[in-house]
Structure formats: structure tokens, C-alpha cells
Protein backbone atom coordinates (compact mmCIF):
# COMPACT_ATOMS: atom_id res chain seq x y z
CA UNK A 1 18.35 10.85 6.74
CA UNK A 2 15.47 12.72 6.25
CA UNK A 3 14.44 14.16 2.07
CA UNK A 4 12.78 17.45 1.81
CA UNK A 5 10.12 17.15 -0.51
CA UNK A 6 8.63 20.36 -2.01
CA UNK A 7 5.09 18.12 -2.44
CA UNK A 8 5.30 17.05 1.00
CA UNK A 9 5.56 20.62 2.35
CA UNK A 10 2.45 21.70 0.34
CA UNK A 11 0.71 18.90 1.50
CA UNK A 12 1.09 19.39 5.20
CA UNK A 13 -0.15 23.24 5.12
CA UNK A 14 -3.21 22.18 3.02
CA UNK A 15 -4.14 19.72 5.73
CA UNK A 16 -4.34 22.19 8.26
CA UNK A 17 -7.23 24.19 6.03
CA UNK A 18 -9.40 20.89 6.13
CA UNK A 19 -12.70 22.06 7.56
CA UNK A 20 -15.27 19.29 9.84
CA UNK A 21 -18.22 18.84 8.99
CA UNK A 22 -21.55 17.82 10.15
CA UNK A 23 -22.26 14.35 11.82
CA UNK A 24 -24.25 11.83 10.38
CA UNK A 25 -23.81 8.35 8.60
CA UNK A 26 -22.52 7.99 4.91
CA UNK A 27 -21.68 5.30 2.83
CA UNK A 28 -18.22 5.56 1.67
CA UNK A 29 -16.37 3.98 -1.08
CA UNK A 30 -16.31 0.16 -0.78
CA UNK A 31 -19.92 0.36 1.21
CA UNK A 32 -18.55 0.78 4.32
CA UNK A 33 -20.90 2.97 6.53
CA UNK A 34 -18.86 5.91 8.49
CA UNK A 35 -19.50 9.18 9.97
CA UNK A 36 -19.35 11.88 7.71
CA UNK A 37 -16.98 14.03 9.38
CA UNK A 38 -14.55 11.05 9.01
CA UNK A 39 -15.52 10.56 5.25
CA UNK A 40 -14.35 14.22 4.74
CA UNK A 41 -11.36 13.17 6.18
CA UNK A 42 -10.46 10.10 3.78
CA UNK A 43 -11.95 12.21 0.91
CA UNK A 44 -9.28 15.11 1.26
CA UNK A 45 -6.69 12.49 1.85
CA UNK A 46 -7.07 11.18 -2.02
CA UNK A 47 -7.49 14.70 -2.73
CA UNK A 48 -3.72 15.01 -1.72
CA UNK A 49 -2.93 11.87 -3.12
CA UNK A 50 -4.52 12.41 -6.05
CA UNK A 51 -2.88 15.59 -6.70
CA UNK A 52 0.87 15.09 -5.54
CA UNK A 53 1.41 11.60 -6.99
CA UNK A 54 3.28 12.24 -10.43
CA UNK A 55 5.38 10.42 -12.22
CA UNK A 56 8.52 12.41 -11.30
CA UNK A 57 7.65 12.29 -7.75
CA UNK A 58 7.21 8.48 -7.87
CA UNK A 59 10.59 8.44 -9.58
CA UNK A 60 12.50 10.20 -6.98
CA UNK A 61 11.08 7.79 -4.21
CA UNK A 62 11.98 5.25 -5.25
CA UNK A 63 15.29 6.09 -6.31
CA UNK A 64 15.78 7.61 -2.61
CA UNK A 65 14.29 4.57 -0.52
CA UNK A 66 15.36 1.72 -3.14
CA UNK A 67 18.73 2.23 -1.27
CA UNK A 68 17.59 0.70 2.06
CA UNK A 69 20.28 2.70 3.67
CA UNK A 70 18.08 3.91 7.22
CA UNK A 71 18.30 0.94 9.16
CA UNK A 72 18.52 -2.39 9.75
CA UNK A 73 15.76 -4.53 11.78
CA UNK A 74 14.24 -7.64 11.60
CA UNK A 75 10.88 -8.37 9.95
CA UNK A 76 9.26 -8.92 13.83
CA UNK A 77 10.45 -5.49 15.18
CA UNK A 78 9.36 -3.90 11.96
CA UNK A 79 5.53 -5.52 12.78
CA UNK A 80 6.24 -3.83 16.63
CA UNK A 81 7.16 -0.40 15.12
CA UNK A 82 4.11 0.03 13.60
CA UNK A 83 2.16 -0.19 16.71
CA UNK A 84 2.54 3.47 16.74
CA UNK A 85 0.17 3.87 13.33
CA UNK A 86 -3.35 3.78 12.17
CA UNK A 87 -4.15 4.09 8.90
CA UNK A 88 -6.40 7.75 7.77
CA UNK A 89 -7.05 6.31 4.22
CA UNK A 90 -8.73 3.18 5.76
CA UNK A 91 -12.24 3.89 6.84
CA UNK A 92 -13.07 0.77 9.00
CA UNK A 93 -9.40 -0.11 10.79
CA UNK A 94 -9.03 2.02 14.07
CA UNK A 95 -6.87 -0.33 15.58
CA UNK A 96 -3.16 -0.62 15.32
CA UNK A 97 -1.46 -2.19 12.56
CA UNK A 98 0.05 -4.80 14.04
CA UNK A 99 -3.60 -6.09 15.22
CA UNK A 100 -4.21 -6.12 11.40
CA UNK A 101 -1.63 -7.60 10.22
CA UNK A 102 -2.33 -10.78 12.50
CA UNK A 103 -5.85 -11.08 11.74
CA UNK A 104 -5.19 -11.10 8.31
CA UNK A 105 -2.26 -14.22 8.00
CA UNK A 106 -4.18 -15.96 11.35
CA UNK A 107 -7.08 -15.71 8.93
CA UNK A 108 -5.61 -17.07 5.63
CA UNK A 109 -3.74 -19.55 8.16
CA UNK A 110 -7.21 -21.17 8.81
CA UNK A 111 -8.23 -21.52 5.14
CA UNK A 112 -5.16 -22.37 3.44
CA UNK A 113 -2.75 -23.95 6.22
CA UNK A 114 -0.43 -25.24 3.79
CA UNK A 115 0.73 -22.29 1.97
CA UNK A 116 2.61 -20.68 4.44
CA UNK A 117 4.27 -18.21 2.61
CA UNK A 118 0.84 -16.29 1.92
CA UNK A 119 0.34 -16.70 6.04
CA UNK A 120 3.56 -14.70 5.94
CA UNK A 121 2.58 -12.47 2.74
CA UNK A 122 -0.27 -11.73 5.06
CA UNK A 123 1.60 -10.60 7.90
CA UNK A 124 4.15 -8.56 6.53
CA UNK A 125 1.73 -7.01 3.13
CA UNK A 126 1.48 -3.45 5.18
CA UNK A 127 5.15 -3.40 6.93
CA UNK A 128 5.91 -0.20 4.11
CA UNK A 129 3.82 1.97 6.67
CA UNK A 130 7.16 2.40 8.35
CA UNK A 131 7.35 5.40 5.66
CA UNK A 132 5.29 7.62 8.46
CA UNK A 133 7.99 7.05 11.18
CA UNK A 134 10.31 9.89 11.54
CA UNK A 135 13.46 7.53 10.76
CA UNK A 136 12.03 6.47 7.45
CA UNK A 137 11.34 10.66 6.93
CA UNK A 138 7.76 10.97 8.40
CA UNK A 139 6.34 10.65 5.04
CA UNK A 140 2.65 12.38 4.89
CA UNK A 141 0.09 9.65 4.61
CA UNK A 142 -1.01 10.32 0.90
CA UNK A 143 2.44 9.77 0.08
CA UNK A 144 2.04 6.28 2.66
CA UNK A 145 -1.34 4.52 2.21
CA UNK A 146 -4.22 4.27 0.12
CA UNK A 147 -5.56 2.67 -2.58
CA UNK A 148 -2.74 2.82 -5.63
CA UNK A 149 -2.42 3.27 -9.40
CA UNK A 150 -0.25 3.64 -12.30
CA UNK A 151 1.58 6.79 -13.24
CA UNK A 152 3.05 7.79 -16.05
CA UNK A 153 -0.07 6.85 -18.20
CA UNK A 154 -3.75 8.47 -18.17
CA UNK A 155 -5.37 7.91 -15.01
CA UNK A 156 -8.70 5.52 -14.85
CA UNK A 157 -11.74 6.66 -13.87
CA UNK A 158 -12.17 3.59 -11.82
CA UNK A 159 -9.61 5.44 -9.09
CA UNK A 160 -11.63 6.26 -6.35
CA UNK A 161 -12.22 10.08 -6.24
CA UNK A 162 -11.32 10.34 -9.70
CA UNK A 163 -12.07 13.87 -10.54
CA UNK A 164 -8.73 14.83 -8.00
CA UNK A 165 -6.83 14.14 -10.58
CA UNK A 166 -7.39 17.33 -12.86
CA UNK A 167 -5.04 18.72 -10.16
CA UNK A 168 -1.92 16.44 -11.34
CA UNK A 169 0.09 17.97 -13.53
CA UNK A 170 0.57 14.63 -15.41
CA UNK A 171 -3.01 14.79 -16.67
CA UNK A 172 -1.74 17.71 -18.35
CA UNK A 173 1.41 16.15 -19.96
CA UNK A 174 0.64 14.88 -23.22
CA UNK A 175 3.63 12.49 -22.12
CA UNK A 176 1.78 10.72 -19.24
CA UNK A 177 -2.16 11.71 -20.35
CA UNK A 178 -3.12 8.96 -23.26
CA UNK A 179 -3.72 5.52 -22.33
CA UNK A 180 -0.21 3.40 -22.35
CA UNK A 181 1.79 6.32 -21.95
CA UNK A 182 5.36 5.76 -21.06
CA UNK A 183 4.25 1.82 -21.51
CA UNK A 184 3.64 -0.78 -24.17
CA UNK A 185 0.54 -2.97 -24.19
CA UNK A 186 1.51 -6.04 -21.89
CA UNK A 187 4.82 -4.72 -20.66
CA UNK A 188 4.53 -6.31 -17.80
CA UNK A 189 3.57 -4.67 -14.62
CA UNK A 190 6.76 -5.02 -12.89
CA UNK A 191 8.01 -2.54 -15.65
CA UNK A 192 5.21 -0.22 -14.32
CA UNK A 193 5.81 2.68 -12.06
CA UNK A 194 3.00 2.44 -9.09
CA UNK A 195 1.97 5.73 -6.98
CA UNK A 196 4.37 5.83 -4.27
CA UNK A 197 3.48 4.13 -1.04
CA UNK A 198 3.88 1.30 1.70
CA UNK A 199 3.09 -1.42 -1.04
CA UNK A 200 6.21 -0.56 -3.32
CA UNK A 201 8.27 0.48 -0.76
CA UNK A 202 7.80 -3.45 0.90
CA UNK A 203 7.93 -4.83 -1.96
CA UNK A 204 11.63 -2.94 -2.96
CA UNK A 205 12.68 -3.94 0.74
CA UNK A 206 11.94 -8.03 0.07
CA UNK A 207 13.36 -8.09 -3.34
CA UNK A 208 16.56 -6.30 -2.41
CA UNK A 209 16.89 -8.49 0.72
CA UNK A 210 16.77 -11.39 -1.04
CA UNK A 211 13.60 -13.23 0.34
CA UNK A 212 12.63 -16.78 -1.19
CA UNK A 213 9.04 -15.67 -1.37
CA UNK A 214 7.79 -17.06 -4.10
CA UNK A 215 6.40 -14.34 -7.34
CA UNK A 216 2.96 -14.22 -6.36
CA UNK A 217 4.00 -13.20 -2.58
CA UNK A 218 5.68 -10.49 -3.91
CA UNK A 219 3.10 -9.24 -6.66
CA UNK A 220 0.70 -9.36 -3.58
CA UNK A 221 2.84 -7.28 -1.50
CA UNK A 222 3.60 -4.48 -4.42
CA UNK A 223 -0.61 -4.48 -5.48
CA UNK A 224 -2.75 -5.62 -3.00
CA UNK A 225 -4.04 -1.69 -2.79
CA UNK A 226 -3.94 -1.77 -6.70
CA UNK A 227 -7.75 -1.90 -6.41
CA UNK A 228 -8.45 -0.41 -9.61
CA UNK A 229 -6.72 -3.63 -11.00
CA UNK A 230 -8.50 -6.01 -9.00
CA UNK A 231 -11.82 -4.67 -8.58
CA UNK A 232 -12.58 -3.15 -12.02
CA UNK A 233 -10.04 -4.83 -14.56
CA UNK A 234 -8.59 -1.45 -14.88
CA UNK A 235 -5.06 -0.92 -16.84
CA UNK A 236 -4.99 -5.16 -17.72
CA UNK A 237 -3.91 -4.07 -21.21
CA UNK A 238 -0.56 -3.33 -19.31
CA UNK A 239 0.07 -7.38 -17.27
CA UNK A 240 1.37 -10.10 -19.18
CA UNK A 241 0.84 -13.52 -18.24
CA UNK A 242 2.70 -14.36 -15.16
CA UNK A 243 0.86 -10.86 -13.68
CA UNK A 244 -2.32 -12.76 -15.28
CA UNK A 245 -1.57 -15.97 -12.91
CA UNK A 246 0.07 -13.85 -9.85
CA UNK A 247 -3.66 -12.29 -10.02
CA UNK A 248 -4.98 -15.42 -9.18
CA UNK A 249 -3.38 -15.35 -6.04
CA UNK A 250 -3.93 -11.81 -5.27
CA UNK A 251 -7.66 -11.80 -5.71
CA UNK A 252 -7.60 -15.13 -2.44
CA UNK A 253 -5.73 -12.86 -0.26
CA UNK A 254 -7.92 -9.70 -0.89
CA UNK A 255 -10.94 -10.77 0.68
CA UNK A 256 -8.54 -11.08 3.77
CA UNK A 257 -6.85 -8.16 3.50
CA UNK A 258 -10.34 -6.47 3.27
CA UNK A 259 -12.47 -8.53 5.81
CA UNK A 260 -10.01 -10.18 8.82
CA UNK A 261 -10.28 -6.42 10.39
CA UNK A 262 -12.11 -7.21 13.45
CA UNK A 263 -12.65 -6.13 17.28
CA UNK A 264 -11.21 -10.09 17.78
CA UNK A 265 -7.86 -9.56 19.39
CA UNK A 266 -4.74 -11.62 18.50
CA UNK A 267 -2.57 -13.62 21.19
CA UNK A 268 0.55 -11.97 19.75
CA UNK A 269 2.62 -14.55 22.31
CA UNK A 270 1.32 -17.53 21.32
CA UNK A 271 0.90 -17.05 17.50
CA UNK A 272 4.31 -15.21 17.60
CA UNK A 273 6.96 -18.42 17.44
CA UNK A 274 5.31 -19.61 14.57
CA UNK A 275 5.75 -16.40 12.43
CA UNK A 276 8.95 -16.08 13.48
CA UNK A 277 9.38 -19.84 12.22
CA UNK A 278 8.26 -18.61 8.59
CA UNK A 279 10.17 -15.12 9.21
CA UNK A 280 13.72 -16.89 9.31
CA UNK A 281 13.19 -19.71 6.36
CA UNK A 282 11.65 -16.55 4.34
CA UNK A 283 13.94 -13.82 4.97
CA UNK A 284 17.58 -13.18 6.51
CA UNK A 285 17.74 -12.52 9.86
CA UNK A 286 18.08 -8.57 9.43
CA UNK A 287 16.63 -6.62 6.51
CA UNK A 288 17.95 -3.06 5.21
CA UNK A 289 15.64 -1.18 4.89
């Protein structure tokens, strides 16, 4: 089934006014060095993003994909399916997602080969991108991918692009606009409504099929684009302490999830058995998603 969204709609028309620009090399958030027509590119995507992600909005996502009622697939032909994407937000990935999704648990495989379940965190962190397939609705990418945040509180000015945000009417609801807003100081951040993207959507998807992942594998999953969280310390005042430990964890597999992205390619066949090993003592053998 697929949702109209009036957001969605807006979205799409005001990608079709982006304008290129000229070519050179730029330094984009994160110090990664890209052409400047595709810096333009990311840039209006959190301009989007920015702008469409409210707190209502986040709401009704998650109350229309927490029901997992689109299909049912395994966690292995989920990582196939999204052969078909690449990621706009992400200025140095180019390459399918499966590619990255290897490289990153073959990577924390080598380092910490006895914690499997963060090989398997690894592989299946970005397996919410299904959200841009038409069966999961063809979702726009700002509503997809991207680096995330809370809603329903003021936005940080640690975000990236920051000053999109004047264009969310949140920052204009004297509801949403002071500091805790909807929240109290060390809720907890599982009480905490994230933007809406591939990270929550996962992370609804593993809880609600019952995976034996342990906490930190799913707080991974749900925040690993959280980077205003675990880059800059932003919106702490909201964790409480088992966030403060799952953090621990979170911080090892960033520097994965940021650096594995390479032009190395992955045997798929021969690492494959072995995922599917961790796959099956993980998760059931078909999820809903």
C-alpha cells in the first residue's frame, strides 16, 4: 500500500527547481572533498529534510510503517533489494548498498571477531533504505537517509545545515521550540521521537520481529546517523544511563560505518554462509516488514 503524503508531494516538485552549478572541489561537511555541483546536491537534500521533518510527520510514519504489514522477506533478500539504491545524502558512497553494508561488518569482523552480533549490526544498520522502493511507498530520500535528530524539541545548531530549519514549522511552535520540549531531562532516548528515516524504520522492523540482538545492537541500528549525538554531545541531557553505556558501543561501530566505504569489493559468495549463520540465530527466518 502506498500513503500519500502532502510533504512528500511538495518535496518532489521542489527537487525539480534545483539548479547545477559550477565545477570545482569543496570540502563538505565531515571533510570529505567533492565536486561542488554534487555538494549542491546534498545541501538541498537537508534543505528538504530540514524543512519537512516535524514532529507530526514523524508521528504519522511511524504509526503507518510500525505495522510491518508490506511484506515479508528474509534479512538476506532485504540486503539484495537494495542493490537497486545509492545513497544522495552520502557524499563519498557511489556504490551500491549492499557493497557497503559488507565492508562495514567484514570490517568490524576483523577487529572484533568475537562479537558477532555487531558483525551482523553492521550488515543489516542501513536495511531501512528499503523505504525508497516502490513497495515500501517510494519514500523521497529526505524522508529516507541522512544524518538524524530529535523532533519535538528545539533543534541544535550542531545539525548540519542548521539554518534549514527556520523553514519547519516546529521551530515556530512554542510546543516543540525550547530545549526539552515534549521531553523530560533523561527520559530516555527510546522515549524520543527521531526524524523519520531508514534508522528508525530498522530499528521498528527488529524489535517487532523479535530479534535476540542484544540493546546496544539495536540503539546502533536506531542512531548510528544520530551524529549530532555522537559527534558533538548534542541533546545528552535527554539519555539516561543504559543510552550512556549503549553509546559506548555506538561510538566502535561509527568509525566503520564512516570509513569501511572503499573501491575494495566484497566476495558476496564466500562471506555470504557465514552471515546467513548469524542471520538465522539472530532473527526468524522471515521478517514483516
Amino acid at each position: 500500500m502506498t500513503i500519500t503524503i502532502d510533504q512528500t508531494q511538495i518535496a518532489h516538485e521542489e527537487e525539480k527547481k534545483m539548479a547545477p552549478v559550477e565545477a570545482g572541489e569543496l570540502v563538505l561537511d565531515g571533510g570529505f572533498a567533492v565536486p561542488s555541483q554534487r555538494k549542491a546536491s546534498v545541501e538541498e537534500f537537508y534543505r528538504l529534510n530540514h524543512t519537512h521533518q516535524t514532529f507530526d510527520f514523524v508521528k504519522r510514519m511511524r504509526e503507518e510503517y510500525g505495522k510491518l504489514d508490506r511484506v515479508e522477506m528474509s534479512v538476506w533478500e532485504c540486503c539484495e533489494l537494495l542493490n537497486e539504491f545509492v545513497d544522495e545524502s552520502d557524499p563519498d558512497l557511489d556504490e551500491p548498498q549492499i557493497e557497503h553494508l559488507l565492508q562495514t561488518a567484514e570490517a568490524i569482523r576483523k577487529d572484533y571477531p568475537d562479537e558477532d552480533w555487531l558483525h551482523l549490526t553492521g550488515l543489516i544498520h542501513d536495511l531501512g533504505k528499503v523505504l525508497l522502493h516502490p513497495s515500501f511507498g517510494q519514500l523521497p530520500q529526505w524522508a529516507v537517509v541522512g544524518d538524524t535528530f530529535p523532533v519535538g524539541c528545539a533543534f541544535d545548531q550542531s545539525n548540519v545545515h542548521y539554518k534549514y530549519f527556520k523553514e519547519n514549522p516546529d521551530s515556530a511552535n512554542p510546543e516543540y521550540s525550547t530545549k526539552l520540549g515534549v521531553y523530560a531531562e533523561g527520559c530516555g532516548l527510546n522515549n524520543v521521537m527521531m526524524s523519520w528515516g531508514h534508522d528508525d524504520y530498522m530499528y521498528l522492523v527488529a524489535k517487532k520481529n523479535k530479534t535476540t540482538l542484544p540493546s546496544a545492537g539495536l540503539f546502533i541500528i536506531r542512531y548510528h546517523s544520530f551524529y549530532p549525538l555522537h559527534k558533538s554531545g548534542a541533546y545528552s541531557f535527554l539519555m539516561n544511563e543504559e543510552d550512556k553505556e549503549n553509546l559506548k558501543w555506538l561510538h566502535v561501530f561509527n568509525k566503520y560505518d564512516l570509513y569501511s566505504k572503499s573501491k575494495v569489493r566484497i566476495d558476496v559468495e564466500s562471506v555470504k554462509p557465514y552471515y546467513l549463520s548469524l542471520i538465522e540465530k539472530y532473527f526468524p527466518a522471515k521478517l514483516k516488514w
